[in-house]
C-alpha atoms as a PDB file:
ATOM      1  CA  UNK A   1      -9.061  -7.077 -15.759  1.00  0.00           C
ATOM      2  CA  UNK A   2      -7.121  -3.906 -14.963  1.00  0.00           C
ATOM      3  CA  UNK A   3      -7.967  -1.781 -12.111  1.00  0.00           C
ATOM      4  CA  UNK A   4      -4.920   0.533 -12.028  1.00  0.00           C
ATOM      5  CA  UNK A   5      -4.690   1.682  -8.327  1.00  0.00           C
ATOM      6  CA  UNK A   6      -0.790   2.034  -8.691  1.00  0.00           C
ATOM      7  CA  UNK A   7      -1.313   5.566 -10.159  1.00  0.00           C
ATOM      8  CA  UNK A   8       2.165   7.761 -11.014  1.00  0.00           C
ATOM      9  CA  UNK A   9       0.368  10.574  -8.909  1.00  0.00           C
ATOM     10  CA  UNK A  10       1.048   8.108  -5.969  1.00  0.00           C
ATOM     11  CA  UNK A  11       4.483   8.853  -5.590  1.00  0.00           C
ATOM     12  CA  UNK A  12       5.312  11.730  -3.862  1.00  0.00           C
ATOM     13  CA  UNK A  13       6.167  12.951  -0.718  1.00  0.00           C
ATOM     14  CA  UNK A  14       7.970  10.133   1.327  1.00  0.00           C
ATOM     15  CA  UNK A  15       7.755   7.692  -1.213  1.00  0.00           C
ATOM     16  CA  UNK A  16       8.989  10.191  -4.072  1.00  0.00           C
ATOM     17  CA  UNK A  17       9.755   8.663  -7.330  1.00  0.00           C
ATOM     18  CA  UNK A  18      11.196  10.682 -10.557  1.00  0.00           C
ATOM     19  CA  UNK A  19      10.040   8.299 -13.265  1.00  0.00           C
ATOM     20  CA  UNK A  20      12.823   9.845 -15.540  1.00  0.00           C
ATOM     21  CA  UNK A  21      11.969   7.059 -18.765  1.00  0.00           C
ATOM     22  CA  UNK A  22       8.056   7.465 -17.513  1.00  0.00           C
ATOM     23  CA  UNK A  23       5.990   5.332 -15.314  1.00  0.00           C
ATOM     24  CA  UNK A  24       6.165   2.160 -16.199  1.00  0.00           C
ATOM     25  CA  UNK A  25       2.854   0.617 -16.678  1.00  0.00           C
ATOM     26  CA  UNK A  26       3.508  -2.839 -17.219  1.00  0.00           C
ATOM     27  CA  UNK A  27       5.099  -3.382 -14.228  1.00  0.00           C
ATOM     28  CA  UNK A  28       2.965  -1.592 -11.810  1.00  0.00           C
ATOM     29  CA  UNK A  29       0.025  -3.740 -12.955  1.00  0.00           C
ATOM     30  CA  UNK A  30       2.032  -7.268 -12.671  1.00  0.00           C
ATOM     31  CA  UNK A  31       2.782  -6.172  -9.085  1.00  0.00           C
ATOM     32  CA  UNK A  32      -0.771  -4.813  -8.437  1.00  0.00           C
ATOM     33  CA  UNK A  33      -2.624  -8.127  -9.320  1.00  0.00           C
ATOM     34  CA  UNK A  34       0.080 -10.233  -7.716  1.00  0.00           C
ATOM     35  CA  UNK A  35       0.072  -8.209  -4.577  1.00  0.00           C
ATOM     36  CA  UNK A  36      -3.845  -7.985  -4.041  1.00  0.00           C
ATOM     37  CA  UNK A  37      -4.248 -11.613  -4.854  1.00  0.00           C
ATOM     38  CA  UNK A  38      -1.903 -12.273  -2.633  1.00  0.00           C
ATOM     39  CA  UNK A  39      -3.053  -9.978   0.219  1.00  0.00           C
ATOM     40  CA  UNK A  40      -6.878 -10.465  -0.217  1.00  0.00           C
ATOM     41  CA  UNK A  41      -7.113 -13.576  -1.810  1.00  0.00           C
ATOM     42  CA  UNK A  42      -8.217 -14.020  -5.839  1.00  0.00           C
ATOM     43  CA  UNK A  43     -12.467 -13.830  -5.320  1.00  0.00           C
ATOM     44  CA  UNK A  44     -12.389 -10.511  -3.232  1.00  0.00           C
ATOM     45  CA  UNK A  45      -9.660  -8.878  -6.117  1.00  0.00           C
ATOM     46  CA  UNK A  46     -11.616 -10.164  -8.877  1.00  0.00           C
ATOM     47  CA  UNK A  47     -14.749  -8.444  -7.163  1.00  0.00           C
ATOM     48  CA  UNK A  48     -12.940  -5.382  -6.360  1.00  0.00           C
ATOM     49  CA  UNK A  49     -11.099  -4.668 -10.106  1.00  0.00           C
ATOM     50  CA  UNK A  50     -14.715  -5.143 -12.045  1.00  0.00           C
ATOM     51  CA  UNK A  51     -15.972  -1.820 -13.102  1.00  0.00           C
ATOM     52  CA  UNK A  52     -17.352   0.375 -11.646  1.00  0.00           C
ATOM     53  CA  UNK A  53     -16.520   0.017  -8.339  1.00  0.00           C
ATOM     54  CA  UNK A  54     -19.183   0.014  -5.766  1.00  0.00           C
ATOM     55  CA  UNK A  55     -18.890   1.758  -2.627  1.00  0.00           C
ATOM     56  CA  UNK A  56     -17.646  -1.386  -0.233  1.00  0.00           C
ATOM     57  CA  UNK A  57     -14.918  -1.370  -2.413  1.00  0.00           C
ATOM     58  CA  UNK A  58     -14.383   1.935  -2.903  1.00  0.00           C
ATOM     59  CA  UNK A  59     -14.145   2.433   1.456  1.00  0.00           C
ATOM     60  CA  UNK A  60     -11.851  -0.909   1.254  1.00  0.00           C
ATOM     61  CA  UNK A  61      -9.099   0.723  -1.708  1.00  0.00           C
ATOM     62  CA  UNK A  62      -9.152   4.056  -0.615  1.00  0.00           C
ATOM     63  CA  UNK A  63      -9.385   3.876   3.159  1.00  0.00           C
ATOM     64  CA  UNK A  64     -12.490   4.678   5.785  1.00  0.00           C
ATOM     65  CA  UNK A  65     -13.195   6.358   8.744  1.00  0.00           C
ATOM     66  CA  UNK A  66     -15.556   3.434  10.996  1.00  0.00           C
ATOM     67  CA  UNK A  67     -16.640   3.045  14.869  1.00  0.00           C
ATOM     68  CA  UNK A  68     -15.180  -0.178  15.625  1.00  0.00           C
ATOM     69  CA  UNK A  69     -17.787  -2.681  18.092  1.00  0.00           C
ATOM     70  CA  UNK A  70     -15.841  -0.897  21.176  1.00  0.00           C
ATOM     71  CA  UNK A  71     -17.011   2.495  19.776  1.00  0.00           C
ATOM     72  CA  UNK A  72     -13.806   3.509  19.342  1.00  0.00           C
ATOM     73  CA  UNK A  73     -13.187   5.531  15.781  1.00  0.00           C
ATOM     74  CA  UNK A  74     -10.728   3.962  13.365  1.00  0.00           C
ATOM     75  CA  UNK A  75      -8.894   4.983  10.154  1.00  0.00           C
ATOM     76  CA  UNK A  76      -7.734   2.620   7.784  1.00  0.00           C
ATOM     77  CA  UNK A  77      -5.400   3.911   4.608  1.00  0.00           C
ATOM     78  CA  UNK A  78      -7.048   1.959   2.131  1.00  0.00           C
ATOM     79  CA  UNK A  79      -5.352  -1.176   0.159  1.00  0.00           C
ATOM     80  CA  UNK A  80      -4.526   1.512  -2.604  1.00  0.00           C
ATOM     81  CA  UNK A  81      -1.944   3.319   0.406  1.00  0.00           C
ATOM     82  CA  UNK A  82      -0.528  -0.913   0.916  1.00  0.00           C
ATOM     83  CA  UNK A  83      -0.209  -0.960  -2.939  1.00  0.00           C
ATOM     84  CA  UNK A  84       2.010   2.225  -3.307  1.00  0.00           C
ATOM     85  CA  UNK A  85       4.173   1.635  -0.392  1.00  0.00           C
ATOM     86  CA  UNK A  86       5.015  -1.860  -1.650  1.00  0.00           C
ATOM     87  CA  UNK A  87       5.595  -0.505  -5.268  1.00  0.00           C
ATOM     88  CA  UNK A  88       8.457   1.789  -3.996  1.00  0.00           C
ATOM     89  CA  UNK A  89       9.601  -0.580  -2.082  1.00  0.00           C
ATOM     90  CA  UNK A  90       9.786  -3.469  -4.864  1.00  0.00           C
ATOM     91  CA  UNK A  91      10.525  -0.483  -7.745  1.00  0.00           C
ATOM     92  CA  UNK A  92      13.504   0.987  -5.930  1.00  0.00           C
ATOM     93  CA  UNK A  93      14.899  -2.724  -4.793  1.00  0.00           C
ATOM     94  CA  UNK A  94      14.961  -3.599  -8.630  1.00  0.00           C
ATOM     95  CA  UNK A  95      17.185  -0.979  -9.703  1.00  0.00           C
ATOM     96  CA  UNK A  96      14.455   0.843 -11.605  1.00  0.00           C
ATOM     97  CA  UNK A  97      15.234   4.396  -9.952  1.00  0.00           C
ATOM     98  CA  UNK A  98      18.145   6.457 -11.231  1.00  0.00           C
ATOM     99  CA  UNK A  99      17.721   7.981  -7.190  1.00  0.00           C
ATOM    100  CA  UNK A 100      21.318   8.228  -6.133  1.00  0.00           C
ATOM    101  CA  UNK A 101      21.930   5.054  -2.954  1.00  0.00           C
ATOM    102  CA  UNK A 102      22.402   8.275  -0.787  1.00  0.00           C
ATOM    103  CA  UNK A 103      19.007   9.273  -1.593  1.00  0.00           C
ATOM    104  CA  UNK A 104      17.870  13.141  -1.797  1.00  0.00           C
ATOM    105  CA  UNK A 105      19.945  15.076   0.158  1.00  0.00           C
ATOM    106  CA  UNK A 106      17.226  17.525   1.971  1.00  0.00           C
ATOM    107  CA  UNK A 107      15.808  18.346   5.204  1.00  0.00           C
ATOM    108  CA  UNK A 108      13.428  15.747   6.309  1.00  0.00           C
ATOM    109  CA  UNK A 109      11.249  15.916   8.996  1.00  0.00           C
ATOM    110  CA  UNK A 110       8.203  13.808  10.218  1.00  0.00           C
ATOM    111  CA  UNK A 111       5.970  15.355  12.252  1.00  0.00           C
ATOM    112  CA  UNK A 112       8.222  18.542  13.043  1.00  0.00           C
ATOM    113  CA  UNK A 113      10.768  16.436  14.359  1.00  0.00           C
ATOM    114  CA  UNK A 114      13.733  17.610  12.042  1.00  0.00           C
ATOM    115  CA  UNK A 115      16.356  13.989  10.961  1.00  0.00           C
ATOM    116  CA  UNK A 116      19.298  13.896   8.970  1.00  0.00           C
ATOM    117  CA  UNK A 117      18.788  12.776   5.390  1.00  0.00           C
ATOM    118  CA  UNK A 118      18.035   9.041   5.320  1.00  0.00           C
ATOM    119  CA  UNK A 119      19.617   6.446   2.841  1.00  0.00           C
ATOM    120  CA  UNK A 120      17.883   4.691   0.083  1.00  0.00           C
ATOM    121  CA  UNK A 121      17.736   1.673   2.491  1.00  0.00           C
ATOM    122  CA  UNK A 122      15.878   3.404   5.143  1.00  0.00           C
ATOM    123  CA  UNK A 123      13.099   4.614   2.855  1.00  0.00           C
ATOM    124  CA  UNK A 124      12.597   1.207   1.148  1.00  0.00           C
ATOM    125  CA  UNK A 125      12.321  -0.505   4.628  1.00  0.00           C
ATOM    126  CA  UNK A 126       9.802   2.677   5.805  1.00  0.00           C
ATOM    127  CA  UNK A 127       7.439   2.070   3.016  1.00  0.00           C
ATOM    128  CA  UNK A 128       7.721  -1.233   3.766  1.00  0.00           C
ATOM    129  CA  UNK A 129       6.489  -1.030   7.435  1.00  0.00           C
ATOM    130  CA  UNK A 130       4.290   1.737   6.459  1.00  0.00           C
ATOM    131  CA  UNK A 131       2.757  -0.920   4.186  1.00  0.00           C
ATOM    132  CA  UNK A 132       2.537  -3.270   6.878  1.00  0.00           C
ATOM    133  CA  UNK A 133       0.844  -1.040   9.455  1.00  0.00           C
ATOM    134  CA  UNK A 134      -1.636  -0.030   6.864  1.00  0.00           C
ATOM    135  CA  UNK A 135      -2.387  -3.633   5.543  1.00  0.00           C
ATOM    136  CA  UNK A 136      -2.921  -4.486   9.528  1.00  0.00           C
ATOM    137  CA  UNK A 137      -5.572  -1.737   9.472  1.00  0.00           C
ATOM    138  CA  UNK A 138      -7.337  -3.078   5.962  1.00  0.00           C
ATOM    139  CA  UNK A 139      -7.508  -6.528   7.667  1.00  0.00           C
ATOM    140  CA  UNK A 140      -9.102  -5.051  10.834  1.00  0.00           C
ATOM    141  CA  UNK A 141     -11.949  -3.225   8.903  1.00  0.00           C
ATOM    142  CA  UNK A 142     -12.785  -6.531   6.722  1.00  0.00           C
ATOM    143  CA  UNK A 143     -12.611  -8.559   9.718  1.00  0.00           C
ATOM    144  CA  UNK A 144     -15.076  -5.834  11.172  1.00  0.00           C
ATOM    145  CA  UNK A 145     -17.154  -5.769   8.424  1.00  0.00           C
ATOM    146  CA  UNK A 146     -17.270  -9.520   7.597  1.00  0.00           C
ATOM    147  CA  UNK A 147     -18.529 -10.095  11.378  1.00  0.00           C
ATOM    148  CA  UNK A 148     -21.103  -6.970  11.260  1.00  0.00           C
ATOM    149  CA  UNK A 149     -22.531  -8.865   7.878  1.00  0.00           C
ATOM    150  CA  UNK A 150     -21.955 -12.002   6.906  1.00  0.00           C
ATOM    151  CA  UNK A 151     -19.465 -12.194   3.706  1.00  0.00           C
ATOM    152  CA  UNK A 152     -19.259  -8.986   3.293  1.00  0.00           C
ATOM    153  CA  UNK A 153     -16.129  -8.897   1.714  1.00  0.00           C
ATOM    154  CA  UNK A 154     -16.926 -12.820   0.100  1.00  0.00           C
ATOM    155  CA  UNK A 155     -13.900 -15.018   0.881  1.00  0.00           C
ATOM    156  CA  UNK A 156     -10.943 -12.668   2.121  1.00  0.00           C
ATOM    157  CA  UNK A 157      -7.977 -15.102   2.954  1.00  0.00           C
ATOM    158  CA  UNK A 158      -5.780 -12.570   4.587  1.00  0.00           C
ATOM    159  CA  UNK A 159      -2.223 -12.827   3.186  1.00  0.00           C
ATOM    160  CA  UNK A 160       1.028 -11.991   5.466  1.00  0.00           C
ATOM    161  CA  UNK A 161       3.225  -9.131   5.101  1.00  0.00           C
ATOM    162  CA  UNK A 162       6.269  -9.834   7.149  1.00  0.00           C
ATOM    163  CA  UNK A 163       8.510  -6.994   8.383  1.00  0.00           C
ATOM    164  CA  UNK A 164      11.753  -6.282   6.736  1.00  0.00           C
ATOM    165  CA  UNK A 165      14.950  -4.937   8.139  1.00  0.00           C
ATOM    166  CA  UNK A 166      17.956  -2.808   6.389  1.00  0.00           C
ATOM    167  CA  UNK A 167      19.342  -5.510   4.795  1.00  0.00           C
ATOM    168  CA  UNK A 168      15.736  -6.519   3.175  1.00  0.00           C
ATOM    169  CA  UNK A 169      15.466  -9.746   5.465  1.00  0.00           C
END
């Protein structure tokens, strides 16, 4: 069972990556399996990595637009967004980048608010948290889901993502 949703495609932007000795395969699907079993529990990732996909898990990987039972509109990322923010974060941690510990040295700016270039640290900690926030908004729509329909998403056990700090603690 391989599903591949840790694609080298992924990694641009804030979580750049130059895979300089190629994307390495192997270890992006050890960490994919062990992080959706972990995070949705084994039933709902051996549902979701069976091929094709349908389209609940299609909305559930790659993120959904949905009117929550307060009518108010919600986004969700998608697992898939959860996946590639904890691969950086676990990728870069193991020493597998040649990325210098300064990081790029560019101008970096998040939503037009110009920073300072930020340390190899600081990005593996942002993907982290962006992880986090994203995997709170996956749990939302299952919960959601799972309470509009009964089982929807069969057996979720939602896992725990705990927030990390500079020193990866």
């Amino acid at each position: 069972m391989a599903a591949n949703f840790i694609l080298e495609t992924a990694f641009v932007g804030q979580i750049n990556i130059d895979f300089c000795d190629g994307f390495p395969n192997d270890f992006a699907g050890q960490l994919e399996k062990q992080l959706m079993v972990k995070y949705l529990g084994y039933e709902l990732y051996a549902a979701i990595v069976e091929t094709p996909l349908s389209e609940k898990y299609t909305e559930l990987m790659g993120g959904i637009e949905w009117t929550d039972g307060a009518n108010y509109v919600r986004y969700n990322e998608g697992m898939t967004s959860v996946l590639n923010h904890l691969f950086y974060y676990f990728y870069m941690k193991e020493q597998r980048s040649k990325q210098t510990p300064s990081g790029i040295v560019e101008d970096f700016q998040v939503d037009g608010q110009a920073y300072d270039s930020i340390g190899m640290t600081d990005k593996c900690n942002r993907a982290w948290n962006i992880a986090l926030t994203n995997y709170g908004g996956v749990v939302d729509y299952i919960n959601f889901k799972n309470s509009e329909i009964t089982d929807y998403y069969l057996h979720f056990i939602p896992g725990n993502i705990d927030t990390v700090n500079a020193w990866g603690i």
